[in-house]
Structures are given as structure tokens and as C-alpha cells.
PDB file of N, CA and C in Angstrom:
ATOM      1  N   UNK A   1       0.824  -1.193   0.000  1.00  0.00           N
ATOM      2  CA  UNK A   1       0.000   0.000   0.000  1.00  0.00           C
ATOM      3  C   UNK A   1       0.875   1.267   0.000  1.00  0.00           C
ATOM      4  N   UNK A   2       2.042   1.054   0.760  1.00  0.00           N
ATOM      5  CA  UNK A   2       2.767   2.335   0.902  1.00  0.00           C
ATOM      6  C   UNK A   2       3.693   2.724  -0.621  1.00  0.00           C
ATOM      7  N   UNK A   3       3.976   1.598  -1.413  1.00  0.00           N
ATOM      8  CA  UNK A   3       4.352   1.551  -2.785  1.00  0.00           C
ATOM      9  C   UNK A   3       3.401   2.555  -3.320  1.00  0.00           C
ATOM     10  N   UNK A   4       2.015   2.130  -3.356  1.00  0.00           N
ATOM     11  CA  UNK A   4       1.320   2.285  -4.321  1.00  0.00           C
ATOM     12  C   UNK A   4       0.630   3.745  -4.220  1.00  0.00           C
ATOM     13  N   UNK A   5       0.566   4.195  -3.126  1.00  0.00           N
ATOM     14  CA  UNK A   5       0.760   5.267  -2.453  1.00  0.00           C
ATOM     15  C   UNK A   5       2.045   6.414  -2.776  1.00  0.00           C
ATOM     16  N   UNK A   6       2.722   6.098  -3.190  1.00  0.00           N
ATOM     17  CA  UNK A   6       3.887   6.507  -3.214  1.00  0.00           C
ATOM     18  C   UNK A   6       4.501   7.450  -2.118  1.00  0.00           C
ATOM     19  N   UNK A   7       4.212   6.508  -1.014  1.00  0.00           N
ATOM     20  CA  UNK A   7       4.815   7.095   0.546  1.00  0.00           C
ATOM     21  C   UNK A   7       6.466   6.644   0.538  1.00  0.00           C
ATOM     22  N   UNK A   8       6.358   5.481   0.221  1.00  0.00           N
ATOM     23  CA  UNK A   8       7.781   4.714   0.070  1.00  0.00           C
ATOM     24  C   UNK A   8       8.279   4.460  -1.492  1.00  0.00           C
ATOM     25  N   UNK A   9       9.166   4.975  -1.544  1.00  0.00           N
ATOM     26  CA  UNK A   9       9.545   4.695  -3.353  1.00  0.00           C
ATOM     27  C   UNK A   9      10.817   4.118  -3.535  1.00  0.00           C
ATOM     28  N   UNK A  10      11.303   3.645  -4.313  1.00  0.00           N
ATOM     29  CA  UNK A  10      12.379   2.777  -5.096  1.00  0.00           C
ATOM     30  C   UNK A  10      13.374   3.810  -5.326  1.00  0.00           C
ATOM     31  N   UNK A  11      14.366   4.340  -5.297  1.00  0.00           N
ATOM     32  CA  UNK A  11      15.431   4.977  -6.405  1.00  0.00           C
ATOM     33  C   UNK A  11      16.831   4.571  -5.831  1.00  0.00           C
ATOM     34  N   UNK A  12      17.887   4.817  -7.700  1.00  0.00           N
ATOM     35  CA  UNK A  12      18.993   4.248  -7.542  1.00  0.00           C
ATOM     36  C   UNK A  12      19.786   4.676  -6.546  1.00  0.00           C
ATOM     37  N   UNK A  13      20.774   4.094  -6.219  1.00  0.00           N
ATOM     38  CA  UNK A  13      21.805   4.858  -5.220  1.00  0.00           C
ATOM     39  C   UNK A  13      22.760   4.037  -5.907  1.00  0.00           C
ATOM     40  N   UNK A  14      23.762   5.134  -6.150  1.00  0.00           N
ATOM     41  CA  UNK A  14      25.404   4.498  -6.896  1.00  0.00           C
ATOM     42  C   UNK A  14      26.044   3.736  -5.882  1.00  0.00           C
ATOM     43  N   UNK A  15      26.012   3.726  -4.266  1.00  0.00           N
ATOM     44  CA  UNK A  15      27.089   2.848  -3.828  1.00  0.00           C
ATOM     45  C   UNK A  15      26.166   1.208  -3.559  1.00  0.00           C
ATOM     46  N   UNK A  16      24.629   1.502  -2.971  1.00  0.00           N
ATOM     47  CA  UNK A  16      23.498   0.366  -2.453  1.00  0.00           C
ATOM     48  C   UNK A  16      23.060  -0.591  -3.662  1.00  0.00           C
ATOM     49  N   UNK A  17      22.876   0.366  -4.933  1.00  0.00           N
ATOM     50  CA  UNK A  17      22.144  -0.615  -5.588  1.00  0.00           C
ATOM     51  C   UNK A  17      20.610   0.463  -5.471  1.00  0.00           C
ATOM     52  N   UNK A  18      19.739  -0.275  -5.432  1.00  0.00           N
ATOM     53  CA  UNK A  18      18.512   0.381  -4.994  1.00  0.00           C
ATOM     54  C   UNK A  18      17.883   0.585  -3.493  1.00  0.00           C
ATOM     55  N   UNK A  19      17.310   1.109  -3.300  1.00  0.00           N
ATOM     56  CA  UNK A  19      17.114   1.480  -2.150  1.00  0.00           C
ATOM     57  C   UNK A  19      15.751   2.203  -1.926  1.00  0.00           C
ATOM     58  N   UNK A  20      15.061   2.167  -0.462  1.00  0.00           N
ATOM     59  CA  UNK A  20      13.977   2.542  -0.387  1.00  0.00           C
ATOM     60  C   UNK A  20      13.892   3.810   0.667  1.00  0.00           C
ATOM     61  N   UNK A  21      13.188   4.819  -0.070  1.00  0.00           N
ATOM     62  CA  UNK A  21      13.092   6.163   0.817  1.00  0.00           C
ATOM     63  C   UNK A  21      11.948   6.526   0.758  1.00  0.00           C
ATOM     64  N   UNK A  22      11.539   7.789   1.596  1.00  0.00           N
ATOM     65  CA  UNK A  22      10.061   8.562   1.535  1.00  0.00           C
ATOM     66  C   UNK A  22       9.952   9.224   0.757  1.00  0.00           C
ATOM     67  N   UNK A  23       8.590   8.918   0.316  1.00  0.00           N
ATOM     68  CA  UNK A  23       8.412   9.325  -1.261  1.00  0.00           C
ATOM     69  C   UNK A  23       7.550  11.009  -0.952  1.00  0.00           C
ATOM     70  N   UNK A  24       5.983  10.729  -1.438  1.00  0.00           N
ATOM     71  CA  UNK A  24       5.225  11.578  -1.190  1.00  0.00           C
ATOM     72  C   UNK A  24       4.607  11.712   0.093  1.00  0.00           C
ATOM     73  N   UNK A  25       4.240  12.605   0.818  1.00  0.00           N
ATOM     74  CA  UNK A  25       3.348  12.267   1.654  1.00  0.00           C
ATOM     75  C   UNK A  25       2.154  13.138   1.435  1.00  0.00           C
ATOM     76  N   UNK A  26       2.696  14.299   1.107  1.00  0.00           N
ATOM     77  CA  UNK A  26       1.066  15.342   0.530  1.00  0.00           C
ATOM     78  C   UNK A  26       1.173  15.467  -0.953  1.00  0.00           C
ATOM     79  N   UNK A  27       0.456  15.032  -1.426  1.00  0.00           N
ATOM     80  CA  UNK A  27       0.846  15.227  -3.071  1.00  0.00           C
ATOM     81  C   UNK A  27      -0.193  16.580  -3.603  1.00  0.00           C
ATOM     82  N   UNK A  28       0.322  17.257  -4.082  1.00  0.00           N
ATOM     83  CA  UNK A  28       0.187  18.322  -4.613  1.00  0.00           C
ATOM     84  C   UNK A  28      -0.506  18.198  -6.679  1.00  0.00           C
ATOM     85  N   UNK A  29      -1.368  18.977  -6.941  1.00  0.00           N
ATOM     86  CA  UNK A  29      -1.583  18.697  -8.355  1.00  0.00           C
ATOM     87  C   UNK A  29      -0.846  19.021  -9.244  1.00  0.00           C
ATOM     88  N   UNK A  30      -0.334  19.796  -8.942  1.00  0.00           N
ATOM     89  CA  UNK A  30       0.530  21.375  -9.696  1.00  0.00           C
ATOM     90  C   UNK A  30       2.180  21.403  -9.525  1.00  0.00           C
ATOM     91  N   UNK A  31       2.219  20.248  -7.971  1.00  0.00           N
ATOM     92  CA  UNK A  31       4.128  20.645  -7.806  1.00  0.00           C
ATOM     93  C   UNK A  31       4.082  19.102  -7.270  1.00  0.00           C
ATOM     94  N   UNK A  32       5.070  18.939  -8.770  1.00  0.00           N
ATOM     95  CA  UNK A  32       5.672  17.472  -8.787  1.00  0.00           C
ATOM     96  C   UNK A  32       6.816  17.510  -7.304  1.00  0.00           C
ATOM     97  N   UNK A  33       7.501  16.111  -6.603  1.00  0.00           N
ATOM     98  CA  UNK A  33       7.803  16.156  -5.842  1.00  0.00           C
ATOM     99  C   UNK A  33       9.355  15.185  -6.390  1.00  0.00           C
ATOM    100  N   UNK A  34      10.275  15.732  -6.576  1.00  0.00           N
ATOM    101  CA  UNK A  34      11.444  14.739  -6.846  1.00  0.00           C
ATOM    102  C   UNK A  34      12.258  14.122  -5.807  1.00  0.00           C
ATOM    103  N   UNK A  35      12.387  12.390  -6.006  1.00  0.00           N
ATOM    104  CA  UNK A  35      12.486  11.940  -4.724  1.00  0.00           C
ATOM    105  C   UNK A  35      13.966  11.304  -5.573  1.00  0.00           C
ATOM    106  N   UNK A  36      14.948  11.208  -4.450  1.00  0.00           N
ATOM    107  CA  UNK A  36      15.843  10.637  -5.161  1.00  0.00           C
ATOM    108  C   UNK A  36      16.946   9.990  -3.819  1.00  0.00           C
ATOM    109  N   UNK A  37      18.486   9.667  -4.098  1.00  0.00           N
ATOM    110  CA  UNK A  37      19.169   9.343  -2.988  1.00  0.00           C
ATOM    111  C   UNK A  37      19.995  10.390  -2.533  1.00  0.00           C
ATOM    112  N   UNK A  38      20.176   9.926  -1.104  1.00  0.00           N
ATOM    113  CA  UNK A  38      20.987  11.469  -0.819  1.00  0.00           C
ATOM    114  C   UNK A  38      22.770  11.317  -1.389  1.00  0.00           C
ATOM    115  N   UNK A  39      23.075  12.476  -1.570  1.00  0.00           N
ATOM    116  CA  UNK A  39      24.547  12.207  -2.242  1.00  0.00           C
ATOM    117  C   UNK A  39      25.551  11.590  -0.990  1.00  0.00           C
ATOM    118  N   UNK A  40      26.526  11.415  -2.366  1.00  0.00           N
ATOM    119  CA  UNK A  40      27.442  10.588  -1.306  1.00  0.00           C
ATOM    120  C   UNK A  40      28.791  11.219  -0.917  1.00  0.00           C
ATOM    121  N   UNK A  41      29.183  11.189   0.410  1.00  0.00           N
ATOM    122  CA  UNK A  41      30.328  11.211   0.646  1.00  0.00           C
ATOM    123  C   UNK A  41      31.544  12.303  -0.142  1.00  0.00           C
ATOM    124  N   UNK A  42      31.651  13.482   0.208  1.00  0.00           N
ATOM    125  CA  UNK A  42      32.381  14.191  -0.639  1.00  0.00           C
ATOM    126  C   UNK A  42      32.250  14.403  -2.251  1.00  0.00           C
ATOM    127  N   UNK A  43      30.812  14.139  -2.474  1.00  0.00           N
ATOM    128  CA  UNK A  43      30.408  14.205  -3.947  1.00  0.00           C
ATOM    129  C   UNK A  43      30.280  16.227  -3.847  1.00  0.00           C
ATOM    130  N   UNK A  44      29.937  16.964  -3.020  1.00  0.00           N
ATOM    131  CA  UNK A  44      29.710  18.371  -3.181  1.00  0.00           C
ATOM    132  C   UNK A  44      31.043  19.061  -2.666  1.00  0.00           C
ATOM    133  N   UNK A  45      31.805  18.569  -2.449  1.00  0.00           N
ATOM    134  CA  UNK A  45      32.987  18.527  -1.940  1.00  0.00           C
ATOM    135  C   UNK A  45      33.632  20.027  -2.576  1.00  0.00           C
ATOM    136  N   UNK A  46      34.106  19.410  -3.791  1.00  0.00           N
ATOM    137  CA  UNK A  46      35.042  20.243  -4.672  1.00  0.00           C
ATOM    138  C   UNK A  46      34.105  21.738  -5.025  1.00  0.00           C
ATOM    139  N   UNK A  47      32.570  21.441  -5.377  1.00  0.00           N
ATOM    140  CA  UNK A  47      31.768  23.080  -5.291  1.00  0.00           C
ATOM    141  C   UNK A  47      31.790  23.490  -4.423  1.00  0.00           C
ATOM    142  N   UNK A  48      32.111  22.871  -3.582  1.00  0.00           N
ATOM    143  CA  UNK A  48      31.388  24.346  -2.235  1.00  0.00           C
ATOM    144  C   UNK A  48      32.746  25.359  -1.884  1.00  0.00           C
ATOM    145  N   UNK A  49      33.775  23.989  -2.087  1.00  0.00           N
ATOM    146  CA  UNK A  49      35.215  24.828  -2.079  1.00  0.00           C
ATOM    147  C   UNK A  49      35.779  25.767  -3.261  1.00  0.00           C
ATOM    148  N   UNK A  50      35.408  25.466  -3.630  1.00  0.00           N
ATOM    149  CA  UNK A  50      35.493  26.312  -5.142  1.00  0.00           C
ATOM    150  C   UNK A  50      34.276  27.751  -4.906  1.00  0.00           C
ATOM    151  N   UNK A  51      32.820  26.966  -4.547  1.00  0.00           N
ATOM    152  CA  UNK A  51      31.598  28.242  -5.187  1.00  0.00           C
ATOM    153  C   UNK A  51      31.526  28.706  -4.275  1.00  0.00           C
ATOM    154  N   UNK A  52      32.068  28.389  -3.268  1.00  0.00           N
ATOM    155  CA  UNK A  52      31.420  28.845  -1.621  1.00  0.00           C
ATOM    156  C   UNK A  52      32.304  29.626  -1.033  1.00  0.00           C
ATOM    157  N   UNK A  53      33.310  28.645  -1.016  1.00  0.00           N
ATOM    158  CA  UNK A  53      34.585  29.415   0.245  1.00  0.00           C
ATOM    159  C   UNK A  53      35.688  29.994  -0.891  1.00  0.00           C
ATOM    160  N   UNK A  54      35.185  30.030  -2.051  1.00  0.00           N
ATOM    161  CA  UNK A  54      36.300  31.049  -3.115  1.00  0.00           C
ATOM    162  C   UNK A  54      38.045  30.317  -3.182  1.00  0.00           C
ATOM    163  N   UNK A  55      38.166  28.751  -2.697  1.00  0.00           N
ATOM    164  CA  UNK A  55      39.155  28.293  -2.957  1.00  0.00           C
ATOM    165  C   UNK A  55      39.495  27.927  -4.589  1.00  0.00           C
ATOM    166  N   UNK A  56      41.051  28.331  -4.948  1.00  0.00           N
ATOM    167  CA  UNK A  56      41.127  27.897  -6.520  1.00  0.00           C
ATOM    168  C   UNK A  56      41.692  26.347  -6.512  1.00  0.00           C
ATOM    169  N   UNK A  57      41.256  26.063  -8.141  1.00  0.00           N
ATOM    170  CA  UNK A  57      41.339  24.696  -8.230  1.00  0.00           C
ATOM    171  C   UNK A  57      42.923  23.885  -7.853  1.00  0.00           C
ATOM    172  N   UNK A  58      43.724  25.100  -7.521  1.00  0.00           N
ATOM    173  CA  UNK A  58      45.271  24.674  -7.496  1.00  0.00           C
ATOM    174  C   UNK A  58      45.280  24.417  -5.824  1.00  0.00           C
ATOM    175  N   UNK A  59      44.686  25.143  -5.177  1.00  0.00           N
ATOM    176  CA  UNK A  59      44.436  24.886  -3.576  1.00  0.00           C
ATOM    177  C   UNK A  59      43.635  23.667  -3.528  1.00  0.00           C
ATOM    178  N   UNK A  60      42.208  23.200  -3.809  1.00  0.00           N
ATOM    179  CA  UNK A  60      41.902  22.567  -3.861  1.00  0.00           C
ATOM    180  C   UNK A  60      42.414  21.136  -4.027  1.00  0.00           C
ATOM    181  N   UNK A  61      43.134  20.918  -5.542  1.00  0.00           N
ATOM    182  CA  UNK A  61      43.984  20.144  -5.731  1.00  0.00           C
ATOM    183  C   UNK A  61      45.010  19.734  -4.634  1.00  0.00           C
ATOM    184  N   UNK A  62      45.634  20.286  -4.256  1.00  0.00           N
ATOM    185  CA  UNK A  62      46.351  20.487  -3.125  1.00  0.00           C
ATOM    186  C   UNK A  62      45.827  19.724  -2.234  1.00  0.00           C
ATOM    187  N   UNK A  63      44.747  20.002  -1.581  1.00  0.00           N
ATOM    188  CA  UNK A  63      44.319  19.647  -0.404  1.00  0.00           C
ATOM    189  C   UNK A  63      43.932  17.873  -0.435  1.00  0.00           C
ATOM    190  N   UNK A  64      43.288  17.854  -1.622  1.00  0.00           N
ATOM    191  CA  UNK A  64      43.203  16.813  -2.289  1.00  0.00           C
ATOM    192  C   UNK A  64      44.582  16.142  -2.247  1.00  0.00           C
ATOM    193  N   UNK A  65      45.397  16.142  -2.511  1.00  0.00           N
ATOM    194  CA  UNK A  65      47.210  15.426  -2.835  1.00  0.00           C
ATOM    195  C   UNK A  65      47.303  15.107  -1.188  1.00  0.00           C
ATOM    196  N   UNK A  66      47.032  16.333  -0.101  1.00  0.00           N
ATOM    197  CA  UNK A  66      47.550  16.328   1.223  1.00  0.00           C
ATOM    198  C   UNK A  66      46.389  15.644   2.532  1.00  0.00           C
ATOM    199  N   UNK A  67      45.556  14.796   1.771  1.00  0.00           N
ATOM    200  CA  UNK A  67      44.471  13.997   2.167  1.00  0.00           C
ATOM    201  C   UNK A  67      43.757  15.013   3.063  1.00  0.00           C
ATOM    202  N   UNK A  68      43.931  16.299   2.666  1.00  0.00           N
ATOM    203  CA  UNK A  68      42.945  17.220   3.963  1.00  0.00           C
ATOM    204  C   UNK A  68      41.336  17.259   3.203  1.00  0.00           C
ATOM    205  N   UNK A  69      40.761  16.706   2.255  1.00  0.00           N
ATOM    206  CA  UNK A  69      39.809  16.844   1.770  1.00  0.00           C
ATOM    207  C   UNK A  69      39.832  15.240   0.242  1.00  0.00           C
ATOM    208  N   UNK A  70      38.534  14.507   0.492  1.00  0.00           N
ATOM    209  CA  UNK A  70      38.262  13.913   0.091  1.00  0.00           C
ATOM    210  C   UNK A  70      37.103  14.175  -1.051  1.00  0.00           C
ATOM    211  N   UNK A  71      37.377  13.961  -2.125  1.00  0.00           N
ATOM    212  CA  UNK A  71      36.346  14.170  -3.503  1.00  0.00           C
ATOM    213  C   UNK A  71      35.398  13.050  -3.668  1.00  0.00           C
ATOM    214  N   UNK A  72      34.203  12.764  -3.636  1.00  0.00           N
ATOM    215  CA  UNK A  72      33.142  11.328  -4.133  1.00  0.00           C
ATOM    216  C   UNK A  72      32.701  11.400  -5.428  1.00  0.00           C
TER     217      UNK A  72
END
């Protein structure tokens, strides 16, 4: 019921395979709801250091070489 419902839904996850998360719970007519997996592990890593904290890709790199920051 909760499938069909789409309370509980199916989506991929790159490290699990598939996996089950909360889907809808108020569904709306007008505003679709995108359900997906949460990222992994240093996947936002390199933007935020870059878009966020204004580090360049040569620092970055760096940090990366000096295991102070991990990329997913």
C-alpha cells in the first residue's frame, strides 16, 4: 500500500544498488515532488570549495594530494 501510495519509493543509489526512501506524503496537483538518494560522501565537496569558500582549483587540488579533503 505504501508503494502504491507513493509514501515509500524505489530509487537508484550508486554505492546500495537500490534502495527505499520517503516518497510523497502530501501530493500536490501542480508541484511534482522529486524523490531521489541522498549524495554521497564528498560528492559536493570540490563546489562548495570552489563556489562557496572562493578556494582555486590549485588549492583545492592540493588539499586533495595532502588527504585534507576527500572528492566522491
Amino acid at each position: 500500500h505504501l508503494h502504491e501510495r507513493e509514501i515509500l519509493v524505489e530509487v537508484p543509489d550508486p554505492v546500495a544498488g537500490k534502495i527505499h526512501v520517503a516518497g510523497k506524503m502530501i501530493k500536490f496537483s501542480r508541484t511534482p515532488m522529486v524523490v531521489g538518494s541522498a549524495p554521497t560522501v564528498g560528492q559536493h565537496t570540490e563546489e562548495i570549495l570552489r563556489d562557496i569558500a572562493s578556494y582555486s582549483q590549485d588549492q583545492i587540488s592540493a588539499f586533495q594530494d595532502e588527504g585534507v579533503v576527500g572528492v566522491g
